[in-house]
N, C-alpha and C. Protein backbone atom coordinates (compact mmCIF):
# COMPACT_ATOMS: atom_id res chain seq x y z
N UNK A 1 -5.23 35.99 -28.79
CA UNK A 1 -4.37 35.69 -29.92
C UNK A 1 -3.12 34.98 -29.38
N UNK A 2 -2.63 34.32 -30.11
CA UNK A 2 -1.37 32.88 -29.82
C UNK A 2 0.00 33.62 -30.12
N UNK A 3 0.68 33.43 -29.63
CA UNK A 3 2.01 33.33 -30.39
C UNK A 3 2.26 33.53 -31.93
N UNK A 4 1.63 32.23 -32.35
CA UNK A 4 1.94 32.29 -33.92
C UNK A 4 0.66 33.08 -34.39
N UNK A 5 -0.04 33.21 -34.08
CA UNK A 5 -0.92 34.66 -34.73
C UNK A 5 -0.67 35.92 -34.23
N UNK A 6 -0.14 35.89 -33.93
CA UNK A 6 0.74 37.25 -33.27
C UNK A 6 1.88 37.04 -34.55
N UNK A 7 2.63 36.08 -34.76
CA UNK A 7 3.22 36.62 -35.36
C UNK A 7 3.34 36.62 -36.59
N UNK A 8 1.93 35.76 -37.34
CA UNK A 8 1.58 36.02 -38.56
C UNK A 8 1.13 37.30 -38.89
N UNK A 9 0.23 38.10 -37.90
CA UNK A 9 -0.31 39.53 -37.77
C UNK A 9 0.55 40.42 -38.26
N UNK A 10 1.95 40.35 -37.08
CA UNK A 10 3.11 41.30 -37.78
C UNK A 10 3.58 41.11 -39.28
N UNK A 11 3.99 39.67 -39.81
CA UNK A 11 4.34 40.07 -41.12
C UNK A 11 3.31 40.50 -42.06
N UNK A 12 1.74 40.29 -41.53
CA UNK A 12 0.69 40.79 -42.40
C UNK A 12 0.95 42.52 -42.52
N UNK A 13 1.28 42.85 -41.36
CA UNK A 13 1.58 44.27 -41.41
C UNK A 13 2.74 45.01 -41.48
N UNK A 14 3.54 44.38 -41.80
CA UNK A 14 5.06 44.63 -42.40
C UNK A 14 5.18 44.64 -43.95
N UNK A 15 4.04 43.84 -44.16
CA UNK A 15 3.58 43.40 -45.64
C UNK A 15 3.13 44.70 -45.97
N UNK A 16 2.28 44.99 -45.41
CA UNK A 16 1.19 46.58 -45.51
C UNK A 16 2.31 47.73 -45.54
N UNK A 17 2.71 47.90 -44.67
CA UNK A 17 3.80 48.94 -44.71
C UNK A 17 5.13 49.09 -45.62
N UNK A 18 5.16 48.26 -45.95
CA UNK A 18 6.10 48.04 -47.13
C UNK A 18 5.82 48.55 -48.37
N UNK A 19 4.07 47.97 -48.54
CA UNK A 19 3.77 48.23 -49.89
C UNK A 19 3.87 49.40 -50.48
N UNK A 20 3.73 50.46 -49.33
CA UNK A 20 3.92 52.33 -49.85
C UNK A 20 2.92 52.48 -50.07
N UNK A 21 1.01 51.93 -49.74
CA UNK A 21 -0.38 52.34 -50.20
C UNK A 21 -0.69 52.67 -49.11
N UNK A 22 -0.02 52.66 -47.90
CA UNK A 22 -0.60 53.17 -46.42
C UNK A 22 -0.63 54.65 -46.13
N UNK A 23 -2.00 55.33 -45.94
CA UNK A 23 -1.62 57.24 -45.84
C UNK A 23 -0.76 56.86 -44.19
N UNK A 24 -0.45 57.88 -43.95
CA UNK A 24 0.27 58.25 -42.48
C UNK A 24 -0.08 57.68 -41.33
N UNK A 25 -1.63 57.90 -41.17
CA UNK A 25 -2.45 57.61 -40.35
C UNK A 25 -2.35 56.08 -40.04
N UNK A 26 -2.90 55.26 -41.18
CA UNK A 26 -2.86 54.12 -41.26
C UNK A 26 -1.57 53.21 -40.82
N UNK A 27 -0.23 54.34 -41.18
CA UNK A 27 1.03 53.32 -40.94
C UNK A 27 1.11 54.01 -39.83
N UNK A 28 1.07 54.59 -39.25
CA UNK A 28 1.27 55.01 -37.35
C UNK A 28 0.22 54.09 -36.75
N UNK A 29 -0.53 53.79 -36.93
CA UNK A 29 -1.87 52.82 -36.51
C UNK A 29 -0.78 51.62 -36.70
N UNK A 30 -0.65 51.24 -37.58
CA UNK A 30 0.09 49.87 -37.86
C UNK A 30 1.38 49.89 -37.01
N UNK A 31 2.06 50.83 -37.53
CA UNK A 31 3.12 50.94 -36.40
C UNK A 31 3.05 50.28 -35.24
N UNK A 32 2.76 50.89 -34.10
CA UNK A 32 1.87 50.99 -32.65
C UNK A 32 1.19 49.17 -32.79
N UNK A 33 0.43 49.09 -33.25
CA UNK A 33 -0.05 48.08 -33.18
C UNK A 33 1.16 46.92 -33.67
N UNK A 34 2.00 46.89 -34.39
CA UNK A 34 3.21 46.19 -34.58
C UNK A 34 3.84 45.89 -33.28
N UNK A 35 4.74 47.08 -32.88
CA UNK A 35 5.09 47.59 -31.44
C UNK A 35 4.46 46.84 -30.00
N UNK A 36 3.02 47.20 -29.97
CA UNK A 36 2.77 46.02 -28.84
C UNK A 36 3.05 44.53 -29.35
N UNK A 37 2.00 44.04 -30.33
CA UNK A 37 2.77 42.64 -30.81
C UNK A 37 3.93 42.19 -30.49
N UNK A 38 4.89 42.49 -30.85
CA UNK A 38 6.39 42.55 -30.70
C UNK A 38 6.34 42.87 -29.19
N UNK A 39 5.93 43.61 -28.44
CA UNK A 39 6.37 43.61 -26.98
C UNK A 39 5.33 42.46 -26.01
N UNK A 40 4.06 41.78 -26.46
CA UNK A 40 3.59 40.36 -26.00
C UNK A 40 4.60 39.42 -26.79
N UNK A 41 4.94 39.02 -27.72
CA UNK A 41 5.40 38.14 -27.88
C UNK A 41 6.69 37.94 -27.33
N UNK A 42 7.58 39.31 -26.89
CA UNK A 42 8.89 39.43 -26.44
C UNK A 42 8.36 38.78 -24.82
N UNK A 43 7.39 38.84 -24.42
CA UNK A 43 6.97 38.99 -22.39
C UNK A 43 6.59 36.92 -22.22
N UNK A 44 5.74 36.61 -24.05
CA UNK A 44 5.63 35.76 -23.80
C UNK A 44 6.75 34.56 -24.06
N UNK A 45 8.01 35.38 -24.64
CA UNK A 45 9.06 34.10 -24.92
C UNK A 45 9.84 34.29 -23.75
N UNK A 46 9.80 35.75 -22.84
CA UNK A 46 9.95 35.40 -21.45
C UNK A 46 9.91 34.60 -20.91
N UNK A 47 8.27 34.02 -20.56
CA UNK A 47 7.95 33.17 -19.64
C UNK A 47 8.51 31.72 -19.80
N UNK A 48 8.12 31.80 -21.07
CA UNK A 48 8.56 30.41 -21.44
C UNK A 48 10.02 29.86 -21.51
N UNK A 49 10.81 31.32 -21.39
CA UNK A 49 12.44 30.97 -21.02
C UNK A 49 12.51 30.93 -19.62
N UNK A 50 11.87 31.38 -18.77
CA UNK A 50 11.70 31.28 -17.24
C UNK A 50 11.70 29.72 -17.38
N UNK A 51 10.28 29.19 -17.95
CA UNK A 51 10.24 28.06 -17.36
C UNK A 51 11.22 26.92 -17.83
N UNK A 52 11.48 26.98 -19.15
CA UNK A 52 12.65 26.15 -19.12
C UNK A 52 13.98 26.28 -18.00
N UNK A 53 14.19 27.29 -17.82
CA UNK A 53 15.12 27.59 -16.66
C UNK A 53 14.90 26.91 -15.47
N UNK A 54 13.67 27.00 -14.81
CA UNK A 54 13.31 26.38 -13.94
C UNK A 54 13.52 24.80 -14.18
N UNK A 55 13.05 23.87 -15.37
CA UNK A 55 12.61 22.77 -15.48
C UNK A 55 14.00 22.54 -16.08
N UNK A 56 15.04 23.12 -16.46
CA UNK A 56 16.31 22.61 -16.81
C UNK A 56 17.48 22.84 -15.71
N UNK A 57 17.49 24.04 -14.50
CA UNK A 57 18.16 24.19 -14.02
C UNK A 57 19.29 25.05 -14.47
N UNK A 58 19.06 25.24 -15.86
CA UNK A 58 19.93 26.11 -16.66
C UNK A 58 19.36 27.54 -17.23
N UNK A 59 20.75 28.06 -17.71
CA UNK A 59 19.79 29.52 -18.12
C UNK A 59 19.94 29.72 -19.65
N UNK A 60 18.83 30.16 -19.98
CA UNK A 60 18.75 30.25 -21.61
C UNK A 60 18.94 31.52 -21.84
N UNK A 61 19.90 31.41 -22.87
CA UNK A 61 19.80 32.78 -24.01
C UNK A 61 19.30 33.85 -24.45
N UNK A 62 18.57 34.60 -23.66
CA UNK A 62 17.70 35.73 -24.40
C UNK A 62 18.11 36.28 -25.77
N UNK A 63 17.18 35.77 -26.56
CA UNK A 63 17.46 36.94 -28.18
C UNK A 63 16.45 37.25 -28.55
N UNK A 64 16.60 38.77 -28.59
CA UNK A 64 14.85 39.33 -28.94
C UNK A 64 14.71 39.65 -30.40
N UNK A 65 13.40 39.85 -30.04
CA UNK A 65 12.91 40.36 -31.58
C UNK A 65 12.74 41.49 -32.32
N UNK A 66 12.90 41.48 -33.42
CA UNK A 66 12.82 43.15 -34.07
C UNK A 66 11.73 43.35 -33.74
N UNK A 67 11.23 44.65 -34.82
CA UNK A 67 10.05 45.18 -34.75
C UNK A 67 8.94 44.35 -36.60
N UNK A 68 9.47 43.49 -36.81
CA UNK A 68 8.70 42.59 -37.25
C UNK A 68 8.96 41.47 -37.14
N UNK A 69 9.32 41.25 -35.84
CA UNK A 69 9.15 39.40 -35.58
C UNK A 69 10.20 38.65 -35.58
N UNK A 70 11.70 39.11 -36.52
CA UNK A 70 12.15 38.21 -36.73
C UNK A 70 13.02 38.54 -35.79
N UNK A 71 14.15 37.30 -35.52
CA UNK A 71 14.87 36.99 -34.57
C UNK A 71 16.44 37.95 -34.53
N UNK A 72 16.50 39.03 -33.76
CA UNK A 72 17.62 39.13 -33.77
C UNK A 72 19.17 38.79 -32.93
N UNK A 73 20.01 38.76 -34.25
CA UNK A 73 21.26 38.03 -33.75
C UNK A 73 22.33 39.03 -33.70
């Protein structure tokens, strides 16, 4: 899975959890599975700030992400 399906996945399941039709089970499942998402996509905007670093000589900004994707400031 990509980046951007990674992070269409999460709002699919932010969507789910929101709605209030999830028993317990299901939103701890979702949870967890949110949670890693969010921690590949955090490892993979890593790399890719590595390499601009490298290929710019400069250092970029780290700003991570919540726990559904979006950017926090």
């Amino acid at each position: 899975m990509n980046y951007e399906e990674k992070a269409k996945r999460l709002e699919e399941l932010l969507a789910e959890m929101e709605g209030g039709r999830m028993k317990l089970d299901a939103l701890i499942a979702a949870y967890n599975e949110g949670r890693k998402l969010v921690e590949e996509c955090n490892k993979e905007l890593d790399a890719i700030r590595l390499t601009i670093e490298k290929v710019t000589g400069a250092g970029v900004e780290k700003v991570p992400l919540s726990a559904d994707g979006d950017v926090q400031l």
